[in-house]
N, C-alpha and C. Protein backbone atom coordinates (compact mmCIF):
# COMPACT_ATOMS: atom_id res chain seq x y z
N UNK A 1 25.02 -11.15 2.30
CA UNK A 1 23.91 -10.26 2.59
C UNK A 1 23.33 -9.61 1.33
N UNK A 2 23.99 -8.90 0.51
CA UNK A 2 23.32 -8.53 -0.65
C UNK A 2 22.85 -9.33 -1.68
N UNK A 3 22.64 -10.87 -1.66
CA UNK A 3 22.37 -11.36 -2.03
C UNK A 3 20.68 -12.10 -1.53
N UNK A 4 21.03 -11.95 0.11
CA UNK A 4 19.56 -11.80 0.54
C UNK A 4 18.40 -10.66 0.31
N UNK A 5 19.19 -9.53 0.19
CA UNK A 5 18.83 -8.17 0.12
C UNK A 5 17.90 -8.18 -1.19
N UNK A 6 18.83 -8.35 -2.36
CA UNK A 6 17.82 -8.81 -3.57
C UNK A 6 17.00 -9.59 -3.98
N UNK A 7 16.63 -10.73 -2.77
CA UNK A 7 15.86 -11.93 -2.95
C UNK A 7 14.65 -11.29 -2.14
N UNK A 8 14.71 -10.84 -1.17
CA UNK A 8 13.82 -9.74 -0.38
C UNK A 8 12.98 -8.71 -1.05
N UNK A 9 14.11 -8.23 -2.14
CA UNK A 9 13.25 -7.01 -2.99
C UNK A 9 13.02 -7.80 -4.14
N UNK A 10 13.28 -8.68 -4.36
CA UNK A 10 12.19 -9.82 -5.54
C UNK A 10 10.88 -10.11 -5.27
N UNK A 11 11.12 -10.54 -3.59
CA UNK A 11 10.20 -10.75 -3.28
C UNK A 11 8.84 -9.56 -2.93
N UNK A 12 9.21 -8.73 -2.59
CA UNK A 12 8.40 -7.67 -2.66
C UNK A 12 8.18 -7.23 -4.08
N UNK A 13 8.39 -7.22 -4.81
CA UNK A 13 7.63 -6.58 -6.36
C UNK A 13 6.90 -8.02 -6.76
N UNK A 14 7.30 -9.16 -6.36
CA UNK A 14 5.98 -9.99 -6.57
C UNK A 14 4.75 -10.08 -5.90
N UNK A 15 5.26 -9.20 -4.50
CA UNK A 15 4.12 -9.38 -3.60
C UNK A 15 2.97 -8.45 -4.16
N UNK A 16 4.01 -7.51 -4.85
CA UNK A 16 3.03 -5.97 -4.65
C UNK A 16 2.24 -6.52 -5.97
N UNK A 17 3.01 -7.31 -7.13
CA UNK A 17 2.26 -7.49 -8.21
C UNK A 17 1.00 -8.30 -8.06
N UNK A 18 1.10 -9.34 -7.44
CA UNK A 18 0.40 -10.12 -7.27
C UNK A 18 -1.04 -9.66 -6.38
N UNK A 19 -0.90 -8.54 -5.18
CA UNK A 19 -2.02 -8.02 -4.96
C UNK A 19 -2.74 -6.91 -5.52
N UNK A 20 -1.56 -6.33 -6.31
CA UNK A 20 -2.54 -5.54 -7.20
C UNK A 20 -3.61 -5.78 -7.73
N UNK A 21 -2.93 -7.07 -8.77
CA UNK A 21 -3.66 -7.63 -9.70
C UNK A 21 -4.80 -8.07 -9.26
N UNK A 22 -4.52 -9.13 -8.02
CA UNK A 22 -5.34 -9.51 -7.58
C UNK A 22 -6.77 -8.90 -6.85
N UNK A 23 -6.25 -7.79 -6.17
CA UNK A 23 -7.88 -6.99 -5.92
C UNK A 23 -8.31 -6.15 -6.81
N UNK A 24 -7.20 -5.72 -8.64
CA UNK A 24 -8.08 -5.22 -9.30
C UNK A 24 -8.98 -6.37 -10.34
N UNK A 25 -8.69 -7.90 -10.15
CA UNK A 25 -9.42 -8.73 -10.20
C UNK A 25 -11.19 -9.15 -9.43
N UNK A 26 -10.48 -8.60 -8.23
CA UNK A 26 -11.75 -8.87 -7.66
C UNK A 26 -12.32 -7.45 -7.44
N UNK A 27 -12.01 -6.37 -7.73
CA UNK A 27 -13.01 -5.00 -8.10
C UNK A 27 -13.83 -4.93 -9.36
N UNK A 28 -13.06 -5.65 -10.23
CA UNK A 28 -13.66 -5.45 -11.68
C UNK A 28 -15.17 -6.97 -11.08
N UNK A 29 -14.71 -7.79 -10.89
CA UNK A 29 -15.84 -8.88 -10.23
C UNK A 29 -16.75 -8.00 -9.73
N UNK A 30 -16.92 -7.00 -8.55
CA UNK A 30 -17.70 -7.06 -7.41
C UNK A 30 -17.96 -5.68 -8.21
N UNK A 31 -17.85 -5.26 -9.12
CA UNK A 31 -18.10 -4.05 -9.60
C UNK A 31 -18.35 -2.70 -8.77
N UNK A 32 -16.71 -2.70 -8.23
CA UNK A 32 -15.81 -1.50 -7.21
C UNK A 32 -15.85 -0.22 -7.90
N UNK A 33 -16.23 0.94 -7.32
CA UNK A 33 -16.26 2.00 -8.60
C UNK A 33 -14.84 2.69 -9.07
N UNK A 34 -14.11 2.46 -7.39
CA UNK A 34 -12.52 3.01 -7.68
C UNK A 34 -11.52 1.80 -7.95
N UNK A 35 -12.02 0.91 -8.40
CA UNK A 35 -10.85 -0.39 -9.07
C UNK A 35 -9.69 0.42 -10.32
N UNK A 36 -10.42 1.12 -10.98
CA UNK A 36 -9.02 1.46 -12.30
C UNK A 36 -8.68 1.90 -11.63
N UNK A 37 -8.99 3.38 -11.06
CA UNK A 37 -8.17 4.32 -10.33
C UNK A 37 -7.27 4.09 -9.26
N UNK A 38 -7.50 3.65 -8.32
CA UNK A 38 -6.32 2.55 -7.51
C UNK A 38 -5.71 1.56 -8.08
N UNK A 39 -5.94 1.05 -8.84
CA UNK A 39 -4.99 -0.25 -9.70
C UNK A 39 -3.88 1.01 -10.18
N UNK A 40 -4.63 1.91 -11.44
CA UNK A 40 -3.85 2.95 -11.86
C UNK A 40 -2.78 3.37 -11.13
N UNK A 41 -3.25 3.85 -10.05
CA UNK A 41 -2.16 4.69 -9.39
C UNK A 41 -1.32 3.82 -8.45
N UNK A 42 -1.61 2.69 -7.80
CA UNK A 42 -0.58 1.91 -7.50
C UNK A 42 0.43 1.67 -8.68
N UNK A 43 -0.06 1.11 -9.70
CA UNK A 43 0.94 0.14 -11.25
C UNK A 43 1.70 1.67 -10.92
N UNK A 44 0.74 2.75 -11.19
CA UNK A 44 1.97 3.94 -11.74
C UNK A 44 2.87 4.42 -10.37
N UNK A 45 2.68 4.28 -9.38
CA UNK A 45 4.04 4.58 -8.37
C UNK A 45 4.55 3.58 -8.22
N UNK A 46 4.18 2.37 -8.52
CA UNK A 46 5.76 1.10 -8.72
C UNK A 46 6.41 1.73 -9.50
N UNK A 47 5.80 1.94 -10.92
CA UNK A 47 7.10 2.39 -11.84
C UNK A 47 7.73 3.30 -11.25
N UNK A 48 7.53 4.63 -10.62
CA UNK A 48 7.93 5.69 -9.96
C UNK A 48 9.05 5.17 -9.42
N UNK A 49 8.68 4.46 -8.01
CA UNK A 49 9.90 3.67 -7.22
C UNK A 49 10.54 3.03 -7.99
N UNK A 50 9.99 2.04 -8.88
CA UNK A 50 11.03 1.43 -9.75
C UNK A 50 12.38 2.58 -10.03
N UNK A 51 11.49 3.23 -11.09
CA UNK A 51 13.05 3.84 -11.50
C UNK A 51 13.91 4.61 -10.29
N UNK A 52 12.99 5.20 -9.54
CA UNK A 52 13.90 6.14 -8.31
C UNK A 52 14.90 5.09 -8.01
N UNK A 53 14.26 4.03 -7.56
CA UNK A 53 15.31 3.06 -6.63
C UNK A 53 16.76 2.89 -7.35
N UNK A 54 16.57 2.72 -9.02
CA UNK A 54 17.66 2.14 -9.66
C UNK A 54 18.99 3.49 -9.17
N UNK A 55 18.42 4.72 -8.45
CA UNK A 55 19.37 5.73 -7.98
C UNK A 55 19.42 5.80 -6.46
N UNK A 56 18.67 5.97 -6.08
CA UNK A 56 18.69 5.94 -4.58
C UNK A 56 18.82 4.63 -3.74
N UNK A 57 18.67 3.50 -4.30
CA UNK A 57 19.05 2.21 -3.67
C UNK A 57 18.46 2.24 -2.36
N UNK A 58 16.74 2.38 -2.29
CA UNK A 58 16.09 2.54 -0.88
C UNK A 58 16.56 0.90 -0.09
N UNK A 59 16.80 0.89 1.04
CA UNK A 59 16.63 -0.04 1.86
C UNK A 59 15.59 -1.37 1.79
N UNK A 60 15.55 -2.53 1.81
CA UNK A 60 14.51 -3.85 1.39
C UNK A 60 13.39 -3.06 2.61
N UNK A 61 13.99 -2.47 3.70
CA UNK A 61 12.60 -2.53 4.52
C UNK A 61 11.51 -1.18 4.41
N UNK A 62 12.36 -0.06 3.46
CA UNK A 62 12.03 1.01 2.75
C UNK A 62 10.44 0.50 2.03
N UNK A 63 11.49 -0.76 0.67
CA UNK A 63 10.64 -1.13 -0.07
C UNK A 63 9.39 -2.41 0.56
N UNK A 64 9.39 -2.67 1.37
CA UNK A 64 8.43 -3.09 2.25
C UNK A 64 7.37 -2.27 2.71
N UNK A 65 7.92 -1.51 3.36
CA UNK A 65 7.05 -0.51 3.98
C UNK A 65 5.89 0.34 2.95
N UNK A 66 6.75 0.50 2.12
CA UNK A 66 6.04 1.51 0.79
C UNK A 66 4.90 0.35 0.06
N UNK A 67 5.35 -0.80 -0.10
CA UNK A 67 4.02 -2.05 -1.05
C UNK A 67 3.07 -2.14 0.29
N UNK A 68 3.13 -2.02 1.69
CA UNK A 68 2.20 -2.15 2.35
C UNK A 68 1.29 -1.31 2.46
N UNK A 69 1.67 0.26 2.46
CA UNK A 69 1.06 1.60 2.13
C UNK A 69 -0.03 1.30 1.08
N UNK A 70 0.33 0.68 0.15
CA UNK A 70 0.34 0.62 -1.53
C UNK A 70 -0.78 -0.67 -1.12
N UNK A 71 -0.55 -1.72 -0.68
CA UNK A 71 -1.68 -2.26 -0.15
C UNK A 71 -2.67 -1.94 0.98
N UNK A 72 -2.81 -1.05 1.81
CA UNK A 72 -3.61 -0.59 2.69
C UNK A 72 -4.28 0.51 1.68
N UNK A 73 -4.04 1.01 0.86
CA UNK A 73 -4.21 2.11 -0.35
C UNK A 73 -5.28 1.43 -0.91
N UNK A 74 -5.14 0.01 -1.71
CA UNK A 74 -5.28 -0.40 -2.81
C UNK A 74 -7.25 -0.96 -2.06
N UNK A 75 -6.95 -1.99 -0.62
CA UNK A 75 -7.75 -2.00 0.12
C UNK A 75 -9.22 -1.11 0.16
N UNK A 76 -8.53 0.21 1.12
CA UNK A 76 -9.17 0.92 1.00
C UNK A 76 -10.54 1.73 -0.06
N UNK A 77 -9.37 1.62 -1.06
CA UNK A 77 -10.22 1.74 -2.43
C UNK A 77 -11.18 0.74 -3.03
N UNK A 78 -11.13 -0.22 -3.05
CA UNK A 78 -11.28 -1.46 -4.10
C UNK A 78 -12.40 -2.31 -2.96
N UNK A 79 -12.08 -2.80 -1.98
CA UNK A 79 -12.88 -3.16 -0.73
C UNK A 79 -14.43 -2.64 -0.88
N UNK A 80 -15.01 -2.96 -0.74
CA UNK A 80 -16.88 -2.72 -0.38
C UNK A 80 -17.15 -2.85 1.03
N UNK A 81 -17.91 -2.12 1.51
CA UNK A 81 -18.14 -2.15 2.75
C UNK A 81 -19.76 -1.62 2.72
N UNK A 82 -21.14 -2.69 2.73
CA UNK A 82 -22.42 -2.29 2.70
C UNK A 82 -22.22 -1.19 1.69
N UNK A 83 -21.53 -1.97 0.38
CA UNK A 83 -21.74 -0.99 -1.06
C UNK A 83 -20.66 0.31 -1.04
N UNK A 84 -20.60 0.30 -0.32
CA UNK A 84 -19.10 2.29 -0.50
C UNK A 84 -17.87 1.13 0.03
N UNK A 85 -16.86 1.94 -0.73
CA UNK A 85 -15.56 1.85 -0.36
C UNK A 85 -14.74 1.73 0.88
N UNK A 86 -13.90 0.98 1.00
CA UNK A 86 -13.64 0.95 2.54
C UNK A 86 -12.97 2.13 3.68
N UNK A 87 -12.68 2.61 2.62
CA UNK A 87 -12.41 4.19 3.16
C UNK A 87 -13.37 5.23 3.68
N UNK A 88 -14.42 5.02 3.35
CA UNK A 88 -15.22 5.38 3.87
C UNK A 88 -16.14 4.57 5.75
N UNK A 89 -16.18 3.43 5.79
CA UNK A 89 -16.43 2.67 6.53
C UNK A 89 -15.35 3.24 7.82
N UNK A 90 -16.67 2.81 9.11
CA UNK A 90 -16.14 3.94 10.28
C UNK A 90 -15.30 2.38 11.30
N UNK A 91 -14.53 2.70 11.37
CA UNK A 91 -13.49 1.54 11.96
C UNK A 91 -13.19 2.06 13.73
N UNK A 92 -13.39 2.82 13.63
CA UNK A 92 -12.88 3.40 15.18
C UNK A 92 -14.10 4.51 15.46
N UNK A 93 -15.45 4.20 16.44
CA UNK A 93 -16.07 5.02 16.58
C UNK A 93 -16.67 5.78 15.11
N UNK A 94 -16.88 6.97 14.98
CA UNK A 94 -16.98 7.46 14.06
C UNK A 94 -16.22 7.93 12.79
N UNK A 95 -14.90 7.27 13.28
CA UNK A 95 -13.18 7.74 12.35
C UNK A 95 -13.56 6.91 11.42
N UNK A 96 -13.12 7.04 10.18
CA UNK A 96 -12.98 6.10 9.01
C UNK A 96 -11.91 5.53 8.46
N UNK A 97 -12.09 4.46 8.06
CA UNK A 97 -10.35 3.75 8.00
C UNK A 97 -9.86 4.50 7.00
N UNK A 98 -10.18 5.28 6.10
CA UNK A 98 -9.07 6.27 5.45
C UNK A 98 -7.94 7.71 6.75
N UNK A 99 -8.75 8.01 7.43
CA UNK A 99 -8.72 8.54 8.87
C UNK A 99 -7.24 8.27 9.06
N UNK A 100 -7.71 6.69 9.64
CA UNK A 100 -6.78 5.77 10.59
C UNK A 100 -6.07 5.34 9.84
N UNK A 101 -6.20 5.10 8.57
CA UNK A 101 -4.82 4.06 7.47
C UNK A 101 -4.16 5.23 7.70
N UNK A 102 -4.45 6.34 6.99
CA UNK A 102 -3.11 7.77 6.60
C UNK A 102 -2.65 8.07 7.55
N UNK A 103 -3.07 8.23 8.79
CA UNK A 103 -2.35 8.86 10.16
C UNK A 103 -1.82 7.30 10.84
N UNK A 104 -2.07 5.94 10.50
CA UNK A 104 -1.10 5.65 11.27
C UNK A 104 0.26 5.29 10.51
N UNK A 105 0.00 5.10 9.42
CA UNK A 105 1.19 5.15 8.11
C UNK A 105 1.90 6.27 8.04
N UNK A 106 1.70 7.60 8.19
CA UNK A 106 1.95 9.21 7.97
C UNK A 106 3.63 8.65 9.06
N UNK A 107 3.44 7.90 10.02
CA UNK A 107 4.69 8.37 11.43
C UNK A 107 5.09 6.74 11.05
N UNK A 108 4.98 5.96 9.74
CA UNK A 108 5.57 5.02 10.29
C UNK A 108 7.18 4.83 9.69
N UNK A 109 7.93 4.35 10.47
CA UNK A 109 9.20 4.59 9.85
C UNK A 109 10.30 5.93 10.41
N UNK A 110 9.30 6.77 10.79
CA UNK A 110 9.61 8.45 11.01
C UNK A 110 11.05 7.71 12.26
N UNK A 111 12.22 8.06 12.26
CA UNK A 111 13.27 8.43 13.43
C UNK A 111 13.20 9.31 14.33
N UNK A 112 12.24 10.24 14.49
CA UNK A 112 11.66 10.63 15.20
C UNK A 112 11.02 10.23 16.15
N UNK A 113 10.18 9.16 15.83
CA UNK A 113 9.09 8.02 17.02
C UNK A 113 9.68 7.02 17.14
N UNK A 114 11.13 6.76 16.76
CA UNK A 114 11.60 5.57 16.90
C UNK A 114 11.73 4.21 16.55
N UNK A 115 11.25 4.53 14.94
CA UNK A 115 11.57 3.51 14.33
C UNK A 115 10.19 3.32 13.78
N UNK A 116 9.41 2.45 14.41
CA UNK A 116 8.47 1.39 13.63
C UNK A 116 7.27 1.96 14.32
N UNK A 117 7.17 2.75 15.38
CA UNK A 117 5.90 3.29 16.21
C UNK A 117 5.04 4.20 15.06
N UNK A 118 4.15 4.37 15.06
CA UNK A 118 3.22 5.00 14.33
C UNK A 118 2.38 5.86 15.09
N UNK A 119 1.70 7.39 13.95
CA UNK A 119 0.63 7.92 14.63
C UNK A 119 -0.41 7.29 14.82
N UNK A 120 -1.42 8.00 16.09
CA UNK A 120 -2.70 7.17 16.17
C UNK A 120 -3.13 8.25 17.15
C-alpha cells in the first residue's frame, strides 16, 4: 500500500503541474488578465503543501482534493467567458461560478456532511 500511496501522490503533483502550466499557457495565448496571478498563487501553495506535507503526511485523497480546488481556482481565473473571467460568469441563475466553486468546495471533505457531500 504505501507504495501505491506514493505513486498516487506522484501522480498528483504531475497532474497539478501539468495544468498549471498548461492554462498559464493558454492565458498568456488568449491574453487572460489574471494568468500571472493565479499561476502565481497556485506554483506558490504547491510549495506551501509541499513543504507542510514533508510534516504532516496529508492523506493521497487530502492531496487530491486540494490540486482540484487549485484547479477549479486556476479555471476560474484564467478561463474567458464573453471577455471577463470565469468567475465572474453566472452559472446558476444569477450566482456566479466563483459563488458556486467556493461554497461547494468550502463542505467538501468536511466529517461533518459525511465525507464527500458538499455545500450548495
Amino acid at each position: 500500500m504505501p507504495h501505491l500511496a506514493r505513486r498516487c501522490g506522484r501522480t498528483v503533483i504531475v497532474l497539478t503541474v501539468l495544468y498549471t502550466t498548461a492554462l498559464f499557457a493558454y492565458g498568456v495565448s488568449i491574453d487572460s488578465p489574471f494568468t500571472n496571478t493565479y499561476t502565481g498563487i497556485n506554483f506558490g501553495l504547491f510549495v506551501l503543501f509541499a513543504v507542510l506535507h514533508r510534516w504532516t503526511r496529508w492523506p493521497v485523497h487530502a492531496l487530491w482534493a486540494a490540486s482540484l480546488v487549485g484547479l477549479g481556482n486556476m479555471l476560474g481565473g484564467v478561463l474567458l467567458v464573453d471577455g471577463k473571467a470565469l468567475y465572474m460568469a453566472e452559472v446558476l441563475g444569477p450566482m456566479r461560478y466563483d459563488k458556486v466553486f467556493h461554497a461547494s468546495r468550502s463542505g467538501h471533505g468536511d466529517p461533518r456532511l459525511g465525507g464527500d457531500e458538499a455545500l450548495v
